[in-house]
C-alpha atoms as a PDB file:
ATOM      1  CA  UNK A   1     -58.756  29.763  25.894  1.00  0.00           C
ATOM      2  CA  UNK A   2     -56.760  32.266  24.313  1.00  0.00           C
ATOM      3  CA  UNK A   3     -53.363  31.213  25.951  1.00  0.00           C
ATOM      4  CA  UNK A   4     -54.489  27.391  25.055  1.00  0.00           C
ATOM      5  CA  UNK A   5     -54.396  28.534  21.396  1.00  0.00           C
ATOM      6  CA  UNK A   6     -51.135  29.754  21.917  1.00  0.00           C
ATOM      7  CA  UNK A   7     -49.147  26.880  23.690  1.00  0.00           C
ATOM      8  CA  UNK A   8     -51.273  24.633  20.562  1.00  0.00           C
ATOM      9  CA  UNK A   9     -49.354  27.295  18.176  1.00  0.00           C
ATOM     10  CA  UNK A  10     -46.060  27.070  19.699  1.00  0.00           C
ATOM     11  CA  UNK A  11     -46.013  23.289  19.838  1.00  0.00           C
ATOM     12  CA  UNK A  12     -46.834  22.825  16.463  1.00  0.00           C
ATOM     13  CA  UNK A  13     -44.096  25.411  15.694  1.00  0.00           C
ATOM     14  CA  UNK A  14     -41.433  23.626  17.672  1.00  0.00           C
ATOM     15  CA  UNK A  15     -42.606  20.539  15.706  1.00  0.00           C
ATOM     16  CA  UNK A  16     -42.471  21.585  11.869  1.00  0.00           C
ATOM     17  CA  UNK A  17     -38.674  23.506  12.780  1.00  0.00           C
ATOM     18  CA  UNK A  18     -37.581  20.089  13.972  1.00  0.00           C
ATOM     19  CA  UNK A  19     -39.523  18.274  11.119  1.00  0.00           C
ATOM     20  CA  UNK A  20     -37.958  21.001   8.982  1.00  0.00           C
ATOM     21  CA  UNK A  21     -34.626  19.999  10.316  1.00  0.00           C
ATOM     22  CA  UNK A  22     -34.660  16.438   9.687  1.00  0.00           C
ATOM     23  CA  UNK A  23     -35.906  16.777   6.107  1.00  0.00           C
ATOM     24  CA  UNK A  24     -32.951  19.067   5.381  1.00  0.00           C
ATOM     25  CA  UNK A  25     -30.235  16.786   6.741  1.00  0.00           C
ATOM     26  CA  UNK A  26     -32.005  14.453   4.782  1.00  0.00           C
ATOM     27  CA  UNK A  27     -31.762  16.032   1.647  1.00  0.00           C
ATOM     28  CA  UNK A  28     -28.329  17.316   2.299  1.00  0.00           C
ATOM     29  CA  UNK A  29     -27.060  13.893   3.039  1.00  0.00           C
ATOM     30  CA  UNK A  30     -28.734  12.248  -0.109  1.00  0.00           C
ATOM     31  CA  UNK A  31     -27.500  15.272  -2.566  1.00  0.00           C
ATOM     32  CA  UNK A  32     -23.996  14.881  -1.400  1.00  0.00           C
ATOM     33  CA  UNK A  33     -21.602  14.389  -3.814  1.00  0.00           C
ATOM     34  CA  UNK A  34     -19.391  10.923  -4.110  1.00  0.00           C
ATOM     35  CA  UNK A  35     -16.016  10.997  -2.368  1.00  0.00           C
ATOM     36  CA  UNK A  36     -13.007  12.762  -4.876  1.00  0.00           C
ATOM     37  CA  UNK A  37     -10.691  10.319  -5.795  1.00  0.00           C
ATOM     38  CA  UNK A  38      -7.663  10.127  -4.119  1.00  0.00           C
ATOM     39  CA  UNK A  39      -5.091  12.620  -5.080  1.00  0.00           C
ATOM     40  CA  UNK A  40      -2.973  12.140  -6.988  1.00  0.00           C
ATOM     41  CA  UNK A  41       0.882  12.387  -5.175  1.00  0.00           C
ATOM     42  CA  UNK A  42       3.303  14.750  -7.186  1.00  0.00           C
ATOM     43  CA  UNK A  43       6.292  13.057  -7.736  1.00  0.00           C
ATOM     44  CA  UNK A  44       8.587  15.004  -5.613  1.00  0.00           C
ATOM     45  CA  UNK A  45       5.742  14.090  -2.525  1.00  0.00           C
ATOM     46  CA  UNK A  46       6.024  10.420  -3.587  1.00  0.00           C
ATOM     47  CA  UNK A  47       9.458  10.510  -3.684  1.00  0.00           C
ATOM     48  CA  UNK A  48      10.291  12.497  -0.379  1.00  0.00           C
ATOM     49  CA  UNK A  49       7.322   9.625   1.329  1.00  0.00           C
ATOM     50  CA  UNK A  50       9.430   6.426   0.122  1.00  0.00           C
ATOM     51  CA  UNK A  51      12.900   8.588   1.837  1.00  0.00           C
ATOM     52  CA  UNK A  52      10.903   8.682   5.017  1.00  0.00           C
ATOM     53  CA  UNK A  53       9.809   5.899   4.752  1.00  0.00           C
ATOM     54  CA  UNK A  54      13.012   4.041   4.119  1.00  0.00           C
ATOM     55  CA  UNK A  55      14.879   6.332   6.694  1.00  0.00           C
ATOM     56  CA  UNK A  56      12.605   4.851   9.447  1.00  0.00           C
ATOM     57  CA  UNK A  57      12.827   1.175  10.723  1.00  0.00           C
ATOM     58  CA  UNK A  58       9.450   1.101  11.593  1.00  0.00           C
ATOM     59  CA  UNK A  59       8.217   1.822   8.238  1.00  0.00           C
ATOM     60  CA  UNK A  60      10.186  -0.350   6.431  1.00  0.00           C
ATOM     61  CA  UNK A  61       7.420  -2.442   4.953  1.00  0.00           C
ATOM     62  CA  UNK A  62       5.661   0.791   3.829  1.00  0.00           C
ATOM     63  CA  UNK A  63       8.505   1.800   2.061  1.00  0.00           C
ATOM     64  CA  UNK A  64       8.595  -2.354   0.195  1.00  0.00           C
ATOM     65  CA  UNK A  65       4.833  -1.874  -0.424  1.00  0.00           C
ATOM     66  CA  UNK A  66       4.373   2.242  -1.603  1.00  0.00           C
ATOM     67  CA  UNK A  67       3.742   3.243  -5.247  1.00  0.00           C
ATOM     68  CA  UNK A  68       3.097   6.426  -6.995  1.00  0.00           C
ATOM     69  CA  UNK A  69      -0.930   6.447  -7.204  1.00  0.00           C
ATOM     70  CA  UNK A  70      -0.810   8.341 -10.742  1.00  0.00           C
ATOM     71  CA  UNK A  71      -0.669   6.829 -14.375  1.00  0.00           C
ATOM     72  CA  UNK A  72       1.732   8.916 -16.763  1.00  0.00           C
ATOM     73  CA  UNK A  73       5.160   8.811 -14.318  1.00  0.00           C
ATOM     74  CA  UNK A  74       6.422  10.250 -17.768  1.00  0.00           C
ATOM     75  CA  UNK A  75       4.376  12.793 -17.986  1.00  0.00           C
ATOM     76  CA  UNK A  76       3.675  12.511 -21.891  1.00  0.00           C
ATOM     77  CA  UNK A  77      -0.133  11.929 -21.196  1.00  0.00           C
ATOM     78  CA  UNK A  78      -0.219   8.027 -22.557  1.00  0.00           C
ATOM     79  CA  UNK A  79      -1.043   6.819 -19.400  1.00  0.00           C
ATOM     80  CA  UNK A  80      -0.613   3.230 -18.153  1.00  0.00           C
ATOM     81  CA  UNK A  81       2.659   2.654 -20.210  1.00  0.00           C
ATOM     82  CA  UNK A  82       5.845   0.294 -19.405  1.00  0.00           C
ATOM     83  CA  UNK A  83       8.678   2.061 -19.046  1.00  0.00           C
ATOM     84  CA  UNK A  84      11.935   2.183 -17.354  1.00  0.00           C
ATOM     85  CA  UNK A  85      12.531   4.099 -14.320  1.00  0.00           C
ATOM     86  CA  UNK A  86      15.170   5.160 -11.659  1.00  0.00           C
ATOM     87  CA  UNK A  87      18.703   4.918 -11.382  1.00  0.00           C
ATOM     88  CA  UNK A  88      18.323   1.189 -12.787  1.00  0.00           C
ATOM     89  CA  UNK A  89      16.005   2.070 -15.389  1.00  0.00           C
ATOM     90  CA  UNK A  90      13.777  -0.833 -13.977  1.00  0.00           C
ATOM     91  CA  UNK A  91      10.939  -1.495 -16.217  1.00  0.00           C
ATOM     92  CA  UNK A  92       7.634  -0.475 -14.364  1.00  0.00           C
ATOM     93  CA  UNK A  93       3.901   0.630 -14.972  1.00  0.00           C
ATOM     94  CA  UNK A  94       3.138   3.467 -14.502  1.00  0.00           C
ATOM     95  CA  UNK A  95       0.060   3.000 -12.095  1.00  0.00           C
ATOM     96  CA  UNK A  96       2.653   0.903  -9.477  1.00  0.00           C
ATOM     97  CA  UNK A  97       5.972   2.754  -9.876  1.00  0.00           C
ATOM     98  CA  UNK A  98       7.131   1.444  -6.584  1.00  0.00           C
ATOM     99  CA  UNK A  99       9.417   3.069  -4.039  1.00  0.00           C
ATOM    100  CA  UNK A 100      12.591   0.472  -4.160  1.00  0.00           C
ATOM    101  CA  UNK A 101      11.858   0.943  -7.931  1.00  0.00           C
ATOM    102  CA  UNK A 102      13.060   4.889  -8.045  1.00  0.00           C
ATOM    103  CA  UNK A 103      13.815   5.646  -4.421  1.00  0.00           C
ATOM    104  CA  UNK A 104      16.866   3.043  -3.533  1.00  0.00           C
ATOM    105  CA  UNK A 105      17.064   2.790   0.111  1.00  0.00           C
ATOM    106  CA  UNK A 106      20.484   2.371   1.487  1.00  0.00           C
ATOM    107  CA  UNK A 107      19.956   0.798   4.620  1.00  0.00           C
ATOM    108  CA  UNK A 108      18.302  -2.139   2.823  1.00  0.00           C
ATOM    109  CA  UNK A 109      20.881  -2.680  -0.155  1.00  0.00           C
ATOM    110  CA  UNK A 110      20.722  -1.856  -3.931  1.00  0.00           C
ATOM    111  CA  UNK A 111      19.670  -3.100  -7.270  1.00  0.00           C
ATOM    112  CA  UNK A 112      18.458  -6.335  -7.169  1.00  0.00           C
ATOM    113  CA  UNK A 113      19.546  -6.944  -3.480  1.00  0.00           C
ATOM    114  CA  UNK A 114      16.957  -4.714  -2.859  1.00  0.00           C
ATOM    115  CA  UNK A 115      14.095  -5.963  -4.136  1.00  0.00           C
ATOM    116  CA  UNK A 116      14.996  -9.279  -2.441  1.00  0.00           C
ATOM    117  CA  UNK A 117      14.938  -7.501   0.824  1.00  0.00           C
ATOM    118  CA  UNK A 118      11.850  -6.090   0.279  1.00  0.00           C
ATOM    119  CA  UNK A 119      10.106  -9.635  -0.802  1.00  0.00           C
ATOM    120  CA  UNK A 120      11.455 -10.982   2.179  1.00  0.00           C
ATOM    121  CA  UNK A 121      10.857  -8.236   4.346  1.00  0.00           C
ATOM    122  CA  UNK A 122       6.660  -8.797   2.907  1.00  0.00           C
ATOM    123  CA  UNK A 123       7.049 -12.608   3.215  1.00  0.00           C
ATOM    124  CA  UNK A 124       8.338 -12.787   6.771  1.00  0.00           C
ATOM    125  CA  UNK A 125       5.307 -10.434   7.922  1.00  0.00           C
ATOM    126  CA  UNK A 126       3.166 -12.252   6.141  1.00  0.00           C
ATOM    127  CA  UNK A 127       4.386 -15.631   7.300  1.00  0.00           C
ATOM    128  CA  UNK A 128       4.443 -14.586  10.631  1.00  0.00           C
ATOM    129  CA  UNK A 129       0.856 -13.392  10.441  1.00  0.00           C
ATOM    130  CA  UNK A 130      -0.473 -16.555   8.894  1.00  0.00           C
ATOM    131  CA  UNK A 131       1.819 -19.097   9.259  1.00  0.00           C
ATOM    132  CA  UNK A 132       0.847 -20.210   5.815  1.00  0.00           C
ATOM    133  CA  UNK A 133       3.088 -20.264   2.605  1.00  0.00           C
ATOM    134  CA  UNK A 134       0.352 -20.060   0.348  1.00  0.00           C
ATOM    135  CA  UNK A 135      -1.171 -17.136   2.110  1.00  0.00           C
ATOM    136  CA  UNK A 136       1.892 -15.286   2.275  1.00  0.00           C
ATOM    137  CA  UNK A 137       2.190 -15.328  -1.311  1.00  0.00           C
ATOM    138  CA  UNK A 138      -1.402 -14.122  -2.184  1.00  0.00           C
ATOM    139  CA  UNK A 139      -0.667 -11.370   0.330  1.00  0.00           C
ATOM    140  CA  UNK A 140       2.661 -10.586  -1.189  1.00  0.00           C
ATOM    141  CA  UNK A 141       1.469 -10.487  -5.043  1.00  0.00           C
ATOM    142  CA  UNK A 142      -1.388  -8.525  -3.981  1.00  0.00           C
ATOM    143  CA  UNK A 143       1.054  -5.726  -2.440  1.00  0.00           C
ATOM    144  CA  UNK A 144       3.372  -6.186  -5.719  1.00  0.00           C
ATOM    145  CA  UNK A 145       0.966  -6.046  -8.692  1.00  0.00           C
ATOM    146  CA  UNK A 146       0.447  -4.086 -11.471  1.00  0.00           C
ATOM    147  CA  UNK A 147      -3.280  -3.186 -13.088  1.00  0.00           C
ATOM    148  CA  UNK A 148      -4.290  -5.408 -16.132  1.00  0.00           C
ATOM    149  CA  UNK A 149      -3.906  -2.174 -18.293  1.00  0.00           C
ATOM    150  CA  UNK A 150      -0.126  -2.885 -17.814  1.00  0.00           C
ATOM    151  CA  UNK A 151       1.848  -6.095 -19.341  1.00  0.00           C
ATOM    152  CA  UNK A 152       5.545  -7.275 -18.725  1.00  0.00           C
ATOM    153  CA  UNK A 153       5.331  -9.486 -21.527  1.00  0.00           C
ATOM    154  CA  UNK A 154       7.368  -7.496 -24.191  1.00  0.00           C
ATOM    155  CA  UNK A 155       9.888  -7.041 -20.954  1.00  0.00           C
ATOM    156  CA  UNK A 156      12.940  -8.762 -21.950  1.00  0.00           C
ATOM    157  CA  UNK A 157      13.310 -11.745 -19.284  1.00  0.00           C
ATOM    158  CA  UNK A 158      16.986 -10.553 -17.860  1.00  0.00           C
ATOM    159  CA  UNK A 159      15.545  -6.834 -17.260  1.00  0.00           C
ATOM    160  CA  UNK A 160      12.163  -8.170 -15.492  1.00  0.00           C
ATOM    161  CA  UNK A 161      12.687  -8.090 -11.789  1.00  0.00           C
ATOM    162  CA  UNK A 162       8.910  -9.055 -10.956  1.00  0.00           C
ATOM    163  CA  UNK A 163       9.621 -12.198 -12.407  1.00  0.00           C
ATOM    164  CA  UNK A 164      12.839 -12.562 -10.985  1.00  0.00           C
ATOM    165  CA  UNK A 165      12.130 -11.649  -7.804  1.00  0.00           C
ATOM    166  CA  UNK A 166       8.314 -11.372  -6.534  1.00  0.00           C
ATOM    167  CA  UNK A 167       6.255 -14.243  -8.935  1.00  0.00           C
ATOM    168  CA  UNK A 168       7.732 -16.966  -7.149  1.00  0.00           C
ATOM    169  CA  UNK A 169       6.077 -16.110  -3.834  1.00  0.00           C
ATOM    170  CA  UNK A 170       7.012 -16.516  -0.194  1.00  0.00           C
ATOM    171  CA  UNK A 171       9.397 -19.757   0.351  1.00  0.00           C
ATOM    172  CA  UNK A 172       8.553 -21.396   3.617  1.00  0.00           C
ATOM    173  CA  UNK A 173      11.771 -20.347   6.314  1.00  0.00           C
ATOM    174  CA  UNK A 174      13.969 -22.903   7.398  1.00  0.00           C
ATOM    175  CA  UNK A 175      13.951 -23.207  11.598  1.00  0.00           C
ATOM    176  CA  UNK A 176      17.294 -21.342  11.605  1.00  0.00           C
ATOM    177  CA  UNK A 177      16.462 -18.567   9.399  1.00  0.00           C
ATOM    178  CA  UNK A 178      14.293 -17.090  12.173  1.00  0.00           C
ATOM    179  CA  UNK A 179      11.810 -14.397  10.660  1.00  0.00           C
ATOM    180  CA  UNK A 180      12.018 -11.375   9.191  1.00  0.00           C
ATOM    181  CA  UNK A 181      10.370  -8.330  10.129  1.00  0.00           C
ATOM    182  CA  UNK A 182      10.513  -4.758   9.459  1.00  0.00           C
ATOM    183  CA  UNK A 183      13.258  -4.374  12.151  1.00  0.00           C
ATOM    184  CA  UNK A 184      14.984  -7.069  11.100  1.00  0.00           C
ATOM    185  CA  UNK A 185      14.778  -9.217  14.404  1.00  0.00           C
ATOM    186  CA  UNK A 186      14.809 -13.023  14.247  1.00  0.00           C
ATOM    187  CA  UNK A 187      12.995 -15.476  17.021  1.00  0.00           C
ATOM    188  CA  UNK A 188      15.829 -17.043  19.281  1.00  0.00           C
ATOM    189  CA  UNK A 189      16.524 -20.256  19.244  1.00  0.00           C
ATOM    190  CA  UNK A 190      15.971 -22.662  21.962  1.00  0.00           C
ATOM    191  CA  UNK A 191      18.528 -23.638  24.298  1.00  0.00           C
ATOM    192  CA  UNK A 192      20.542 -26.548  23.377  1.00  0.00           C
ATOM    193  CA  UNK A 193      19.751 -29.727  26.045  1.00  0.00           C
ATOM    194  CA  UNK A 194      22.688 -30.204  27.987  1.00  0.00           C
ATOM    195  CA  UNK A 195      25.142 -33.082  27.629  1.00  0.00           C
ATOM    196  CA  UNK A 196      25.472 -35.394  29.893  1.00  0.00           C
END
């Protein structure tokens, strides 16, 4: 009887630790605090990402799509400002200071040749992907986009390259433009039918 009691006892302490158990992960679980923001890139790590980033092929359309995830670029804590930036002094906001903005990649072009690249670089992924003009553009504008605490509207319309260059969209390619891709390759053209 006595050793009955026991085994009773020991069950029912094996039972409350793992009762015990699950009511802490519970609680531990539910008290947990939300995710941190991302953090925020220092300049300098921004800056040395879009140079790797440019410097390999395979990440070329990381390099057309990467902006500094902060809000004061100028560091004179009024955030969300328009203001110009790298060795063009393009006009950007400072929540999507983008890479070909401050970061010119050689390999790719400069200036305004540049930001063509990149569009079409984006577009010929995109078009590729979903074989659909439209699509490509709503893909495009949402990797090129600013927040709505930003405007371009007091931008004067020679200095703004969005509208120059990205608010058109993605133009449908001709047969014998081939595609563009992040390495540049284009799809070969069939053979030509013999003459006879």
């Amino acid at each position: 009887m006595k050793s009955q009691v026991t085994l009773e006892t020991i069950i029912m302490l094996v039972v409350l630790l793992v009762l015990a158990g699950v009511m802490i992960t519970l609680i531990l679980t539910t008290l947990k605090p939300p995710a941190s923001p991302e953090k925020v890139l220092s300049k300098q790590e921004f800056l040395s990402q879009c140079e790797n980033y440019c410097n390999d092929p395979e990440k070329t359309a990381e390099y057309c799509r990467l902006y500094w995830n902060g809000n004061d670029w100028n560091e004179n804590k009024i955030p969300y400002e328009t203001i110009p930036v790298g060795a063009y002094n393009w006009y950007a906001c400072e929540d999507r200071v983008y890479c070909f903005l401050v970061k010119p990649c050689d390999r790719l072009g400069s200036g305004l040749d540049l930001l063509k690249r990149c569009k079409d670089i984006l577009c010929g992924i995109y078009l590729d992907k979903y074989g659909d003009v439209n699509l490509a553009t709503a893909h495009l504008l949402k990797d090129i986009s600013f927040s709505n605490k930003c405007s371009f509207s007091s931008i004067p319309p020679e200095e703004n390259w969005y509208d120059k260059i990205f608010k058109e969209g993605c133009q449908a390619l001709t047969p014998n433009q081939g595609t563009i891709s992040s390495t540049t390759s284009t799809i070969p053209q069939p053979p030509s039918p013999p003459e006879g």
